[in-house]
C-alpha atoms as a PDB file:
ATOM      1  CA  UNK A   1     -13.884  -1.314  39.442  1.00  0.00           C
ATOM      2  CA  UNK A   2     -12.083  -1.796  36.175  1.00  0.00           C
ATOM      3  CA  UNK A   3     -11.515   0.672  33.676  1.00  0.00           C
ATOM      4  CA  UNK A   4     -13.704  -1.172  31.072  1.00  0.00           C
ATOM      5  CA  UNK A   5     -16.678  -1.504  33.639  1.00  0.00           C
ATOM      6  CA  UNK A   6     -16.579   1.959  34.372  1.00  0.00           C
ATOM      7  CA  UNK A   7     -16.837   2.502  30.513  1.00  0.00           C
ATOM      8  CA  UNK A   8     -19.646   0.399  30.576  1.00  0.00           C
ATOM      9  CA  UNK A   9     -21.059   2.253  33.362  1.00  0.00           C
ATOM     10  CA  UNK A  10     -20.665   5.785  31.714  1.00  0.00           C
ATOM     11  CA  UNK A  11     -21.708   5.215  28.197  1.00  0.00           C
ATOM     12  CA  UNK A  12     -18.501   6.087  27.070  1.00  0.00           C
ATOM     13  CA  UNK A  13     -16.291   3.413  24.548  1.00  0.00           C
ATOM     14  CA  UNK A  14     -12.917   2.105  26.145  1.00  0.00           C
ATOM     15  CA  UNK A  15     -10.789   3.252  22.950  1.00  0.00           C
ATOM     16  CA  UNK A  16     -12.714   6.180  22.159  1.00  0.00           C
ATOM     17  CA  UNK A  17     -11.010   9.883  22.773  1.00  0.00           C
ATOM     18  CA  UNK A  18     -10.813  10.484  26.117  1.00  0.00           C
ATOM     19  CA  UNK A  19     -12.871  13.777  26.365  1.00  0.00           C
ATOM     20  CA  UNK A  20     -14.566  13.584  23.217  1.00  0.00           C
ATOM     21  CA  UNK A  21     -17.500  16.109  22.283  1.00  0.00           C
ATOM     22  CA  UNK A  22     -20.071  13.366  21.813  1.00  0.00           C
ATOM     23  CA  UNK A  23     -19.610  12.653  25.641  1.00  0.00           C
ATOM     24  CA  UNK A  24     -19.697  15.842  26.835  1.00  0.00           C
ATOM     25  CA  UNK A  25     -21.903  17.768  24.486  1.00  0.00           C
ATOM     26  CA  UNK A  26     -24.081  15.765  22.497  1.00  0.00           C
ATOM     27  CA  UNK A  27     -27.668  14.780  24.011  1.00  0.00           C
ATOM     28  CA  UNK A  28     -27.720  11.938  25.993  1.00  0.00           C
ATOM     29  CA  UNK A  29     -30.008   9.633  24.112  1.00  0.00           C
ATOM     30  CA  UNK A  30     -28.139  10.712  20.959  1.00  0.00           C
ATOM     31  CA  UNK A  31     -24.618   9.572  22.534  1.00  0.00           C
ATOM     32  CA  UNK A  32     -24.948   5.504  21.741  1.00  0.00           C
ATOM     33  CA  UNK A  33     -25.835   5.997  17.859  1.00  0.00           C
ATOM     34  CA  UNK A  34     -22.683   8.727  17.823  1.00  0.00           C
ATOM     35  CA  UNK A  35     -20.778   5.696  19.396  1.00  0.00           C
ATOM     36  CA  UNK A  36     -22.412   3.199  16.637  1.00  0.00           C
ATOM     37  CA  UNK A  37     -21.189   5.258  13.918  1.00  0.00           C
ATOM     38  CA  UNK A  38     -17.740   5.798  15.530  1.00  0.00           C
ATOM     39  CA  UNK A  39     -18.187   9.662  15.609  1.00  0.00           C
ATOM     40  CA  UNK A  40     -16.236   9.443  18.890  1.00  0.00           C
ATOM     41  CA  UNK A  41     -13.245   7.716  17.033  1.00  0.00           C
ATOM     42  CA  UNK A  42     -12.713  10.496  14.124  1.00  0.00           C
ATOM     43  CA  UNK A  43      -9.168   8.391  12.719  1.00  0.00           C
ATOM     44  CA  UNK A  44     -11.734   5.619  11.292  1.00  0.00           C
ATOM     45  CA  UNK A  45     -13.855   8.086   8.983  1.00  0.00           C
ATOM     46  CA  UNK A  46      -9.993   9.474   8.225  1.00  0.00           C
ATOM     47  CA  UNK A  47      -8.967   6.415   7.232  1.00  0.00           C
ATOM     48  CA  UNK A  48     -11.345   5.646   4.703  1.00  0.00           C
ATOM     49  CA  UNK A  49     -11.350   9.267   3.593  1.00  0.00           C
ATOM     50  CA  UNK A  50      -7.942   9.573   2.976  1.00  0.00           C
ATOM     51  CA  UNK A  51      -7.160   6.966  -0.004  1.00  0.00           C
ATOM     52  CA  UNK A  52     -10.457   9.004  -2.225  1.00  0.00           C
ATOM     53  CA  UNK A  53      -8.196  12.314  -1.428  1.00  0.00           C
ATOM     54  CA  UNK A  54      -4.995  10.855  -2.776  1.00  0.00           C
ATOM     55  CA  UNK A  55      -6.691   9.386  -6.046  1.00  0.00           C
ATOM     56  CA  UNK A  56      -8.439  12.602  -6.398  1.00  0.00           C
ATOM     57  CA  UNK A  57      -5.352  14.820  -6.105  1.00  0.00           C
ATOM     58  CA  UNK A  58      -3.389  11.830  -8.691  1.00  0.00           C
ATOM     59  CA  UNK A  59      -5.935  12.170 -11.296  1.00  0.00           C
ATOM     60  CA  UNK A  60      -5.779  16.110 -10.594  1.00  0.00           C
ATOM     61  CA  UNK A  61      -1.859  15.948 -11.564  1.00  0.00           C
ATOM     62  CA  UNK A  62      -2.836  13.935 -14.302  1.00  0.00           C
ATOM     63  CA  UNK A  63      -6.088  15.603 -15.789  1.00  0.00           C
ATOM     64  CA  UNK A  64      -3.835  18.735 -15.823  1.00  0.00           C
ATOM     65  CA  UNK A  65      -5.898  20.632 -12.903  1.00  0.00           C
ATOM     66  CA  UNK A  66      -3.838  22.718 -10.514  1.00  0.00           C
ATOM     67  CA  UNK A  67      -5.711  20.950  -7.564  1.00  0.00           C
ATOM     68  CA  UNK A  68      -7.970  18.221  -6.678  1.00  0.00           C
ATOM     69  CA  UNK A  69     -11.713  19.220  -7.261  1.00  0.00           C
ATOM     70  CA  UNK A  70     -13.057  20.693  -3.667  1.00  0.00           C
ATOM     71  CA  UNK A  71     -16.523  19.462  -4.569  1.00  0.00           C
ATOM     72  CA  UNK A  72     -15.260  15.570  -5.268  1.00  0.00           C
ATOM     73  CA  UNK A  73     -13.298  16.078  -2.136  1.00  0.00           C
ATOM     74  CA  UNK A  74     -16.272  17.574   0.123  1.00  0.00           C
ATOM     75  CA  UNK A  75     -18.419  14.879  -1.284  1.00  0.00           C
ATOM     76  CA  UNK A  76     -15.629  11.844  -0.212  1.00  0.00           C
ATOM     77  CA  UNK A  77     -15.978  13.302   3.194  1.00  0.00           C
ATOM     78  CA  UNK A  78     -19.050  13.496   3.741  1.00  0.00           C
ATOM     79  CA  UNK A  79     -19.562   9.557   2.267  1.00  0.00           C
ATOM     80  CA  UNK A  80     -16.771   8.837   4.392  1.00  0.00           C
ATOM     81  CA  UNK A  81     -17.945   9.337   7.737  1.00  0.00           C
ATOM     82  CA  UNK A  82     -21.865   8.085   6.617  1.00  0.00           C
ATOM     83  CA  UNK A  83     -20.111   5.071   5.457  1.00  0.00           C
ATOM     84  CA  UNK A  84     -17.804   4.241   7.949  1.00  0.00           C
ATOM     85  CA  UNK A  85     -20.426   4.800  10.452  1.00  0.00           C
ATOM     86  CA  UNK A  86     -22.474   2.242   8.480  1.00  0.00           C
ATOM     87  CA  UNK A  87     -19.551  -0.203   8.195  1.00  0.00           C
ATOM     88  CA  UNK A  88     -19.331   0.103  11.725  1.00  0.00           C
ATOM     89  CA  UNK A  89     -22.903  -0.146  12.860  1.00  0.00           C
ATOM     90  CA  UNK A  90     -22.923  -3.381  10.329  1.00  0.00           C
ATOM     91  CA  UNK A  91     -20.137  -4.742  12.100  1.00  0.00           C
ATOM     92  CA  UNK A  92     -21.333  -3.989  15.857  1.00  0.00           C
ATOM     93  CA  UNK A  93     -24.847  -6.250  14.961  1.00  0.00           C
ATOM     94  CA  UNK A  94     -22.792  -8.688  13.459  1.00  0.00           C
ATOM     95  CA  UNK A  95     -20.139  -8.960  16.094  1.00  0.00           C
ATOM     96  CA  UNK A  96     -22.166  -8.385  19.356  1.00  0.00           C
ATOM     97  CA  UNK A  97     -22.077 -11.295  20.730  1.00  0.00           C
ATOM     98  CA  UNK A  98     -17.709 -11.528  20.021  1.00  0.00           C
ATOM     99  CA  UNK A  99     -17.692  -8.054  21.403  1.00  0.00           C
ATOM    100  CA  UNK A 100     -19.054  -8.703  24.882  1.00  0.00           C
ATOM    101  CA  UNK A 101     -16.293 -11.282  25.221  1.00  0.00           C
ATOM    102  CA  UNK A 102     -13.234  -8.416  24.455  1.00  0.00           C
ATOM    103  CA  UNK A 103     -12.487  -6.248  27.456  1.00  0.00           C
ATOM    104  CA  UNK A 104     -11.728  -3.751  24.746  1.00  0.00           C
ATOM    105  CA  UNK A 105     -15.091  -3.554  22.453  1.00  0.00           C
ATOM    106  CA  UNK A 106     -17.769  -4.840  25.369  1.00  0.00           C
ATOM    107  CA  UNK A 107     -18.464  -1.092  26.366  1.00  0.00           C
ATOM    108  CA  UNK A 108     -19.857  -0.574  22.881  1.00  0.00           C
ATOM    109  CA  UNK A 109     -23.741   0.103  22.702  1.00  0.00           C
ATOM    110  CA  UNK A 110     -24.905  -2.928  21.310  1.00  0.00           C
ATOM    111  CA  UNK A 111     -23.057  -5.872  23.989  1.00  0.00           C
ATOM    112  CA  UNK A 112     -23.389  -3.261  26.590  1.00  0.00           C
ATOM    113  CA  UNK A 113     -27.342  -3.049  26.079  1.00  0.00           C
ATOM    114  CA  UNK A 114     -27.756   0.789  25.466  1.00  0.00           C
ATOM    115  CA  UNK A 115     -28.866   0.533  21.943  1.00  0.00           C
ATOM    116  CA  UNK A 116     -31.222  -2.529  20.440  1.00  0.00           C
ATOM    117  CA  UNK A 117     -30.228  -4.781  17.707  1.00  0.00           C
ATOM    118  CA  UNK A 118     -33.563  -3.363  15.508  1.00  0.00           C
ATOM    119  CA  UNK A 119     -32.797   0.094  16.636  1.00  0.00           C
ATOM    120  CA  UNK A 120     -28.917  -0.656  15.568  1.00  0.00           C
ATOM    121  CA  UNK A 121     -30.139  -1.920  12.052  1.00  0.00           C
ATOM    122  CA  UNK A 122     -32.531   0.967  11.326  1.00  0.00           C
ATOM    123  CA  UNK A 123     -29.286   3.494  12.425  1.00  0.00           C
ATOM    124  CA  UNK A 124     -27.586   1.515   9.682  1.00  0.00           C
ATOM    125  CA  UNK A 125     -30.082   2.131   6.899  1.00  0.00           C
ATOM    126  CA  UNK A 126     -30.192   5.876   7.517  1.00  0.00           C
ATOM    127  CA  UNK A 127     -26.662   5.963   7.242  1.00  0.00           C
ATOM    128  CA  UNK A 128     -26.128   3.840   3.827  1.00  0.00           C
ATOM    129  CA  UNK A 129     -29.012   6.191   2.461  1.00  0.00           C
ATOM    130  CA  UNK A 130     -26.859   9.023   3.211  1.00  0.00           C
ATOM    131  CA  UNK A 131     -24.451   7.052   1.480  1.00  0.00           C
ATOM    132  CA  UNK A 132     -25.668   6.869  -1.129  1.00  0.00           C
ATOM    133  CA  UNK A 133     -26.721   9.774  -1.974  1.00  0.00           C
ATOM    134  CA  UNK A 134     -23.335  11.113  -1.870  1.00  0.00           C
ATOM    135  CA  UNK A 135     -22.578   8.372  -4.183  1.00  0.00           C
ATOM    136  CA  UNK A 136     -25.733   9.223  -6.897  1.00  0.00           C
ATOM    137  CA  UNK A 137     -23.279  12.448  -7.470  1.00  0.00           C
ATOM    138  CA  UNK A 138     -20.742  11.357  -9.280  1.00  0.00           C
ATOM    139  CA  UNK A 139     -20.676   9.637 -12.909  1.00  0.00           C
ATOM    140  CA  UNK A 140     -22.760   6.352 -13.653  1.00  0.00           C
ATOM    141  CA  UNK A 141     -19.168   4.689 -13.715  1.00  0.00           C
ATOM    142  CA  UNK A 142     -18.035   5.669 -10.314  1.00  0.00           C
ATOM    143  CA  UNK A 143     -21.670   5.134  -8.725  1.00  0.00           C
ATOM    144  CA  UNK A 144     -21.100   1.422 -10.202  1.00  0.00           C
ATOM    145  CA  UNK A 145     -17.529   1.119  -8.811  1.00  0.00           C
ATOM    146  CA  UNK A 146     -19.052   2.077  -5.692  1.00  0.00           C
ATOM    147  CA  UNK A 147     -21.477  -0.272  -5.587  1.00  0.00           C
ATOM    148  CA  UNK A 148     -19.159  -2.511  -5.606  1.00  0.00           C
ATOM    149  CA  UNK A 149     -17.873  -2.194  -2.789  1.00  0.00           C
ATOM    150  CA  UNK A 150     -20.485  -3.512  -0.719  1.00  0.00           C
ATOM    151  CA  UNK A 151     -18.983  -6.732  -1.360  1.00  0.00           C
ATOM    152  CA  UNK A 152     -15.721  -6.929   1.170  1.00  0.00           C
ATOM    153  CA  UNK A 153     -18.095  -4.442   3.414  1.00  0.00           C
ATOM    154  CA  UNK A 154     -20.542  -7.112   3.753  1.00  0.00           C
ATOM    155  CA  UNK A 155     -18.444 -10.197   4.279  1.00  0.00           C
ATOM    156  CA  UNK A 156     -15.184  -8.483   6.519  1.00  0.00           C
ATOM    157  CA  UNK A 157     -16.893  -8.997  10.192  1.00  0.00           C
ATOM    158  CA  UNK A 158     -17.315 -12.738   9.130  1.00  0.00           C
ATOM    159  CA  UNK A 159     -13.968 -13.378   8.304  1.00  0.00           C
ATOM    160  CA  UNK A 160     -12.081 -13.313  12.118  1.00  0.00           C
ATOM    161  CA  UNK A 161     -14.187 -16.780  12.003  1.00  0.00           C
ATOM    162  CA  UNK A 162     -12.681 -18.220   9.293  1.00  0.00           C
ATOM    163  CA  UNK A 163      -9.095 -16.862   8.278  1.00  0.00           C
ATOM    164  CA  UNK A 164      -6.513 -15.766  10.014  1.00  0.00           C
ATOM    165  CA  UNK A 165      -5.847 -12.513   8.561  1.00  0.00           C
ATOM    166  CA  UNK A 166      -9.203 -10.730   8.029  1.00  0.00           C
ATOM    167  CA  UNK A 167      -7.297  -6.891   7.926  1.00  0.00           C
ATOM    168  CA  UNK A 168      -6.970  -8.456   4.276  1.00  0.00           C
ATOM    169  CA  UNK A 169     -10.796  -8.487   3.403  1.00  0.00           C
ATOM    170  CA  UNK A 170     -11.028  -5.008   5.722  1.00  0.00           C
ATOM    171  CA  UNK A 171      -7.870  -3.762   3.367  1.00  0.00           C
ATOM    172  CA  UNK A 172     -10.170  -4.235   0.037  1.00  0.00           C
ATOM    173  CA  UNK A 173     -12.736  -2.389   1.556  1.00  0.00           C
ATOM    174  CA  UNK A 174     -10.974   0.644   3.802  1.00  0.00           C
ATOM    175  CA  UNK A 175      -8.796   1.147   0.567  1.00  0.00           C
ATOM    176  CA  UNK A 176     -11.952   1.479  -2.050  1.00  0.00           C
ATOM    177  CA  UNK A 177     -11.334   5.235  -2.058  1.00  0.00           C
ATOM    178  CA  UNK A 178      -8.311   4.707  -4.096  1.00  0.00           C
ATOM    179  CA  UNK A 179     -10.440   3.712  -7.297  1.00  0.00           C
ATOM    180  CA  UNK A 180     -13.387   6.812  -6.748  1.00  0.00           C
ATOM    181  CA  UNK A 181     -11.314   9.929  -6.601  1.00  0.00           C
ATOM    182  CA  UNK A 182      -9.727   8.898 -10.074  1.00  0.00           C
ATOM    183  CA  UNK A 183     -12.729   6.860 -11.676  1.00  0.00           C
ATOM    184  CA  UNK A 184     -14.942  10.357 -10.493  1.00  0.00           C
ATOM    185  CA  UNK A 185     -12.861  12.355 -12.726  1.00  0.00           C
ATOM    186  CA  UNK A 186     -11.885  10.048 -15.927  1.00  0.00           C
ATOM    187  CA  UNK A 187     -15.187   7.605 -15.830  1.00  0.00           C
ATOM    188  CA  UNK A 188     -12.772   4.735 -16.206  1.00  0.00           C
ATOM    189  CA  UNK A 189     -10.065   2.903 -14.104  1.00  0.00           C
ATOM    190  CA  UNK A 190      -6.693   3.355 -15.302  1.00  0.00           C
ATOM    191  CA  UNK A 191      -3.477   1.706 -14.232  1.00  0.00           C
ATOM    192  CA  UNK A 192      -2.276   4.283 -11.904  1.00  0.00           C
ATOM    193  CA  UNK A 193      -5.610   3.931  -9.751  1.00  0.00           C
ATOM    194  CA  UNK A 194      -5.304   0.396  -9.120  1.00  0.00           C
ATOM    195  CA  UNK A 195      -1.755   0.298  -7.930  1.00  0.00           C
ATOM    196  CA  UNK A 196      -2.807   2.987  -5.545  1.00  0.00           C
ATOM    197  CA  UNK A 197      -5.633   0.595  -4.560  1.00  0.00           C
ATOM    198  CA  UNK A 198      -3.017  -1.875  -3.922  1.00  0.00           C
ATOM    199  CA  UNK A 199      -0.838   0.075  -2.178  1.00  0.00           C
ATOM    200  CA  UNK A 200      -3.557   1.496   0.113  1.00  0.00           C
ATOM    201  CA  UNK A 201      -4.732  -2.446   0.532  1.00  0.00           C
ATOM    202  CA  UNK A 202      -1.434  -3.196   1.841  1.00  0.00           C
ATOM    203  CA  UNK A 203      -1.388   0.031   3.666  1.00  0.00           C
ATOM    204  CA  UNK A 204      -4.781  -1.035   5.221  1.00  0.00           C
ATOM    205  CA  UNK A 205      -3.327  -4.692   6.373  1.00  0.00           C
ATOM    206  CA  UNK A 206      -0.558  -2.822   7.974  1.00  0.00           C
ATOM    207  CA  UNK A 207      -2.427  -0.336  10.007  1.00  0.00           C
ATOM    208  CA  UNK A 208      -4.993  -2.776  11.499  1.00  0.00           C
ATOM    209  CA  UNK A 209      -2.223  -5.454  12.272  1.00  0.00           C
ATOM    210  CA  UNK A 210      -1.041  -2.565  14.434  1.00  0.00           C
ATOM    211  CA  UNK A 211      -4.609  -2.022  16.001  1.00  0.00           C
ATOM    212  CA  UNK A 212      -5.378  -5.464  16.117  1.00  0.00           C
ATOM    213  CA  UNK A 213      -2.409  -5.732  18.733  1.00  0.00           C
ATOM    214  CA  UNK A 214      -4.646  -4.146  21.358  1.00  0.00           C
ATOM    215  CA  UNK A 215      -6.849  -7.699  21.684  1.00  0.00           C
ATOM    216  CA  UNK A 216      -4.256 -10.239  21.582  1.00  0.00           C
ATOM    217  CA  UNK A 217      -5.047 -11.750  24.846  1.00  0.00           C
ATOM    218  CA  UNK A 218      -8.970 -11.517  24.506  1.00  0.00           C
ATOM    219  CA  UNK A 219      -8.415 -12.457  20.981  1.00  0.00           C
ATOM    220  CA  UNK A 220      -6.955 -16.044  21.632  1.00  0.00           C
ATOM    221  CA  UNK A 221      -9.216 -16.645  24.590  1.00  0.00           C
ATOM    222  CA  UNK A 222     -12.219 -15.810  22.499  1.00  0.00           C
ATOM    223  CA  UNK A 223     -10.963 -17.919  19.633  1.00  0.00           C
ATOM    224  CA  UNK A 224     -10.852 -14.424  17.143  1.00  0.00           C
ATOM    225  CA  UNK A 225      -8.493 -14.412  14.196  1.00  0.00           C
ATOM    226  CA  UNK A 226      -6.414 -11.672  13.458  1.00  0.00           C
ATOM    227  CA  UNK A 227      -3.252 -10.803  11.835  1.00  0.00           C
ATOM    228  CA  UNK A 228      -1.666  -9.547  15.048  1.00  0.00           C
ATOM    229  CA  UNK A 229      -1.742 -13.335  16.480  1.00  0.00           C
ATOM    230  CA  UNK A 230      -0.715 -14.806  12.998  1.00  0.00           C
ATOM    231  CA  UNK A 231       2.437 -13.021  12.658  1.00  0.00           C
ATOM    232  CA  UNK A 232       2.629 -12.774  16.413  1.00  0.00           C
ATOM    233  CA  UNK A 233       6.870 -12.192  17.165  1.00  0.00           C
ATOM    234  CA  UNK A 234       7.298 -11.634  13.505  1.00  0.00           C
ATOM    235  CA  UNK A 235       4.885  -9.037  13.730  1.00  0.00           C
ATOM    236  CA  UNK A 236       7.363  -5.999  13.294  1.00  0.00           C
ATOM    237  CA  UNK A 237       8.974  -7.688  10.006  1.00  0.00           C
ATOM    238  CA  UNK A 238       4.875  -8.370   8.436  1.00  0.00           C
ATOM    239  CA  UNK A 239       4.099  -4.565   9.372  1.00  0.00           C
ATOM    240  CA  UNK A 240       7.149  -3.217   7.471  1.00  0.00           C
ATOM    241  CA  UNK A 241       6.419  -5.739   4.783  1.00  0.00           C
ATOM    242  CA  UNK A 242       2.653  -4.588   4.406  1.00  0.00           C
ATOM    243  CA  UNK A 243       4.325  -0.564   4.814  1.00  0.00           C
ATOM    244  CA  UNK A 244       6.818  -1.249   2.137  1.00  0.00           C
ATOM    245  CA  UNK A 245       4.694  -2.554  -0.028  1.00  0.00           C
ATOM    246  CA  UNK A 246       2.140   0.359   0.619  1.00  0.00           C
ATOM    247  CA  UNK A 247       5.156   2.535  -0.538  1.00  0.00           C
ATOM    248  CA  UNK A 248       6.285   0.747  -3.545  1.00  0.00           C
ATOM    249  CA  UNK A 249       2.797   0.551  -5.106  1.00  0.00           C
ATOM    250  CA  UNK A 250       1.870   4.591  -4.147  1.00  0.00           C
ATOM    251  CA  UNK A 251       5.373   5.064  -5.994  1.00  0.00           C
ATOM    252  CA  UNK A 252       4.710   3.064  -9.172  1.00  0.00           C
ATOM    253  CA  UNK A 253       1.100   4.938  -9.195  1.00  0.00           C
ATOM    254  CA  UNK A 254       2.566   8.191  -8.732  1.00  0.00           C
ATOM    255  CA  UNK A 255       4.767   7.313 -11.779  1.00  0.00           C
ATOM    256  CA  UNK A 256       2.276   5.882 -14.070  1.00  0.00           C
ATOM    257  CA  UNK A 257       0.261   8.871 -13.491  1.00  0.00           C
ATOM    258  CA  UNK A 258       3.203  11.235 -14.813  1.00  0.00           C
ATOM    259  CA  UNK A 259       3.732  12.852 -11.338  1.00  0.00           C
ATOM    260  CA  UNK A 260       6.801  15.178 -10.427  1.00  0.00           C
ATOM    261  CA  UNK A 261       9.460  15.617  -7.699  1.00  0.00           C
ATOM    262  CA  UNK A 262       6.637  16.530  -5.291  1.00  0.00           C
ATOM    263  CA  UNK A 263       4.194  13.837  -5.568  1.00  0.00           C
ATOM    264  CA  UNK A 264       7.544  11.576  -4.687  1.00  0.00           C
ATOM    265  CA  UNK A 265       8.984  13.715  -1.820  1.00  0.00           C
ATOM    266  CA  UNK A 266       5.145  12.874  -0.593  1.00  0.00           C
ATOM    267  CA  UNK A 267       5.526   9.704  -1.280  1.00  0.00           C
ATOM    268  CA  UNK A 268       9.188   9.567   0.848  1.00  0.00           C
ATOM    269  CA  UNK A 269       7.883  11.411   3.434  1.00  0.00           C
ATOM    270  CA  UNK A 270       4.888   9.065   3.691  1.00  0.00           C
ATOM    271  CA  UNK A 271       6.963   6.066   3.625  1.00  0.00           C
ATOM    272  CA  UNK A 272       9.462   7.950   6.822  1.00  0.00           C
ATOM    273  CA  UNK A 273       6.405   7.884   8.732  1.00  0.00           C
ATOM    274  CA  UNK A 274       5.613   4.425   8.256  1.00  0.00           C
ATOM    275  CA  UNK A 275       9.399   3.554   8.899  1.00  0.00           C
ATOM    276  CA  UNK A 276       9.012   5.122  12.117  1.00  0.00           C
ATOM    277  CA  UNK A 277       5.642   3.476  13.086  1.00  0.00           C
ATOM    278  CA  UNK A 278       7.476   0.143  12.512  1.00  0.00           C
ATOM    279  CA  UNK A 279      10.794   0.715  14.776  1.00  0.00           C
ATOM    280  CA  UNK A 280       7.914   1.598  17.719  1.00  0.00           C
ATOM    281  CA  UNK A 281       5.839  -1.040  17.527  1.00  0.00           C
ATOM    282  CA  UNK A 282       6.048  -3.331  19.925  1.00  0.00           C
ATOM    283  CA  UNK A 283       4.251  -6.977  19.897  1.00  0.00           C
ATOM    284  CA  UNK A 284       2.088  -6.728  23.886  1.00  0.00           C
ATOM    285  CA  UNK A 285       1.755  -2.530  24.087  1.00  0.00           C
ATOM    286  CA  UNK A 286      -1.522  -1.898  23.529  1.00  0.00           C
ATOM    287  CA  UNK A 287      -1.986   1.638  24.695  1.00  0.00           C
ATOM    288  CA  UNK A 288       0.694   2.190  22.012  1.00  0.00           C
ATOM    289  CA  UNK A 289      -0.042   0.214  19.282  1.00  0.00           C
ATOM    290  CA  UNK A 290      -3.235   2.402  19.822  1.00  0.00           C
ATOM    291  CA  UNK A 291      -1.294   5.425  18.850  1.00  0.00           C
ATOM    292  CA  UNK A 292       0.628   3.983  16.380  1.00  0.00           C
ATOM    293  CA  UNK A 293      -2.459   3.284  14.425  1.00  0.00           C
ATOM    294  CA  UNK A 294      -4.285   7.012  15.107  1.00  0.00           C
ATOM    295  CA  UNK A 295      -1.026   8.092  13.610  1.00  0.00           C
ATOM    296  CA  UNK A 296      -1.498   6.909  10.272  1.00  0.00           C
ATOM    297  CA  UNK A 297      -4.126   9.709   9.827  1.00  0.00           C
ATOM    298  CA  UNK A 298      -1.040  12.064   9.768  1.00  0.00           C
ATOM    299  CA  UNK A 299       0.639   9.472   7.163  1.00  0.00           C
ATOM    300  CA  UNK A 300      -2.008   9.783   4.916  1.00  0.00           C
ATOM    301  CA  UNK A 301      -2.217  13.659   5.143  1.00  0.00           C
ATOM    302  CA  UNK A 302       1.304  13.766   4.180  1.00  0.00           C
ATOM    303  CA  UNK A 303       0.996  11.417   1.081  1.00  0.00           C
ATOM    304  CA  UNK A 304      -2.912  13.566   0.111  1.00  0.00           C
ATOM    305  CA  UNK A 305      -0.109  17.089   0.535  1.00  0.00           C
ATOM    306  CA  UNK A 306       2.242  15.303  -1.789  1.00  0.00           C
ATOM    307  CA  UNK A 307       0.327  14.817  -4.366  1.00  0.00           C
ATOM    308  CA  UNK A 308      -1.892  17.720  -4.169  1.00  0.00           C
ATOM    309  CA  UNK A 309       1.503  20.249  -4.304  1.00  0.00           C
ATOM    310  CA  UNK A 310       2.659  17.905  -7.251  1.00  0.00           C
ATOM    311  CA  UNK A 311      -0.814  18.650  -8.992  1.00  0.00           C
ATOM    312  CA  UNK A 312      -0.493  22.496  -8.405  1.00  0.00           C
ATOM    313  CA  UNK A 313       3.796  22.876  -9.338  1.00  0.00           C
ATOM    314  CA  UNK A 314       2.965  20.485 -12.556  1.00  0.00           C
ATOM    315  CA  UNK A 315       0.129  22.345 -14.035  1.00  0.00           C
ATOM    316  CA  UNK A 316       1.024  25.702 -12.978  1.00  0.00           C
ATOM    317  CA  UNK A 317       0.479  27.798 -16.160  1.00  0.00           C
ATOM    318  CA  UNK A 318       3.886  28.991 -17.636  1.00  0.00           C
END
């Protein structure tokens, strides 16, 4: 029996965490709508998370606070895993039928038959309500910014049909946070907010190509676009393209917000760990592109530390 059937067979996802709580510990009729919302694969809620902690902690530097505020920051966590587990659910009801043809994604709950399309869309709109009533705390300006980004959330699992690099629609999405951490403490969007969005973007494009290596082979029999096939043996050079540019950008934010010689050792140390990611990524390895991407949760921590410490050593009284 293959691995992916006995997946199936077990309940559990092929690329979750082997050994995860959810399959040991949570109840069993509980365990599909943890899968649906990705609760078993914690770097996705990270991900998303992790661009609203770096604009919070910029706009801390610049706002003159000696750290990012904790409640902005609990909030963007808690949003972050309701939303990505909404994004996700979305994306499972729209993709089910695509997902039963990759060895990779058939396990999930909805091609595999353990949860119901209905049951799936009522899951999502519990979720989004949690959503948003994260979002309903935060200034009218930041609730509309958020808003707003329903728009690449609702069109992203359409686009493998009909471009060949959707991680650029995922990118506007996944890097959203970038804009709420500052817009939650200024009401407005400055310039140092979007070029972080920009750099997380590219950031974003760069990470997924990486994940999207996993399904190269299902991809092209199932006739799904990604990034990963487009660049395909230039795939290293398009990575540390997207990576460099992800630097760049978080530099030229870091500078228009007035930040010191900590928010750009974060920013070098950030960029070190991309640098790395790129010499070990390899175009047909899977099981390591796979960690390769999980590793970007560390990347981001780095970057959020950066700019955090550069908040604290800048506004330091005396």
């Amino acid at each position: 029996m293959a691995v992916s059937d006995l997946s199936v067979e077990n309940g559990r996802v092929a690329d979750a965490v082997a050994g995860h709580w959810v399959d040991r510990l949570a109840p069993r009729r509980a365990r599909p709508y943890l899968r649906l919302a990705r609760i078993d694969r914690p770097v996705g809620w990270w991900l998303l998370l992790l661009p609203c902690w770096w604009s919070a902690a910029l706009a801390a530097g610049r706002d003159g606070s000696l750290y990012p505020d904790p409640w902005h920051l609990a909030l963007f966590l808690i949003g972050a895993v309701a939303m990505r587990g909404a994004g996700s659910t979305y994306n499972d009801i729209a993709d089910r039928d695509l997902d039963a043809q990759v060895e990779r994604t058939r396990s999930r709950p909805l091609p595999s038959g353990q949860v119901s399309t209905k049951a799936a869309a009522l899951f999502l709109l519990a979720q989004s309500l949690v959503g948003l009533a994260v979002l309903l705390q935060f200034n009218a300006t930041a609730v509309a910014v958020g808003m707003a980004s329903l728009v690449p959330v609702v069109i992203y699992p359409f686009m493998k049909r009909v471009m060949s690099m959707p991680q650029a629609v995922l990118g506007l999405a996944f890097a959203w946070g970038a804009l709420m951490g500052w817009v939650a403490v200024f009401g407005r969007l400055d310039p140092p907010a979007l070029l972080l969005y920009a750099g997380a973007v590219a950031w974003v494009i760069g990470y997924d190509t990486i994940y999207a290596v996993q399904d190269i082979e299902d991809d092209e029999i199932a006739g799904i676009r990604s990034s990963a096939r487009l660049f395909g043996q230039r795939l290293r050079l398009a990575v540390g393209l997207c990576y460099g540019a992800a630097v760049l950008l978080a530099g030229l934010a870091a500078h228009a917000a007035g930040a010191g010689a900590a928010g750009f050792a974060g920013i070098a140390l950030f960029a070190a760990h991309l640098g790395r990611q790129v010499l070990k990524l390899r175009e047909r390895d899977g099981r390591g592109a796979l960690a390769l991407f999980r590793s970007n949760r560390d990347a981001g921590l780095i970057l959020f530390a950066g700019l955090a410490a550069d908040a604290l050593f800048r506004n330091w009284p005396g």
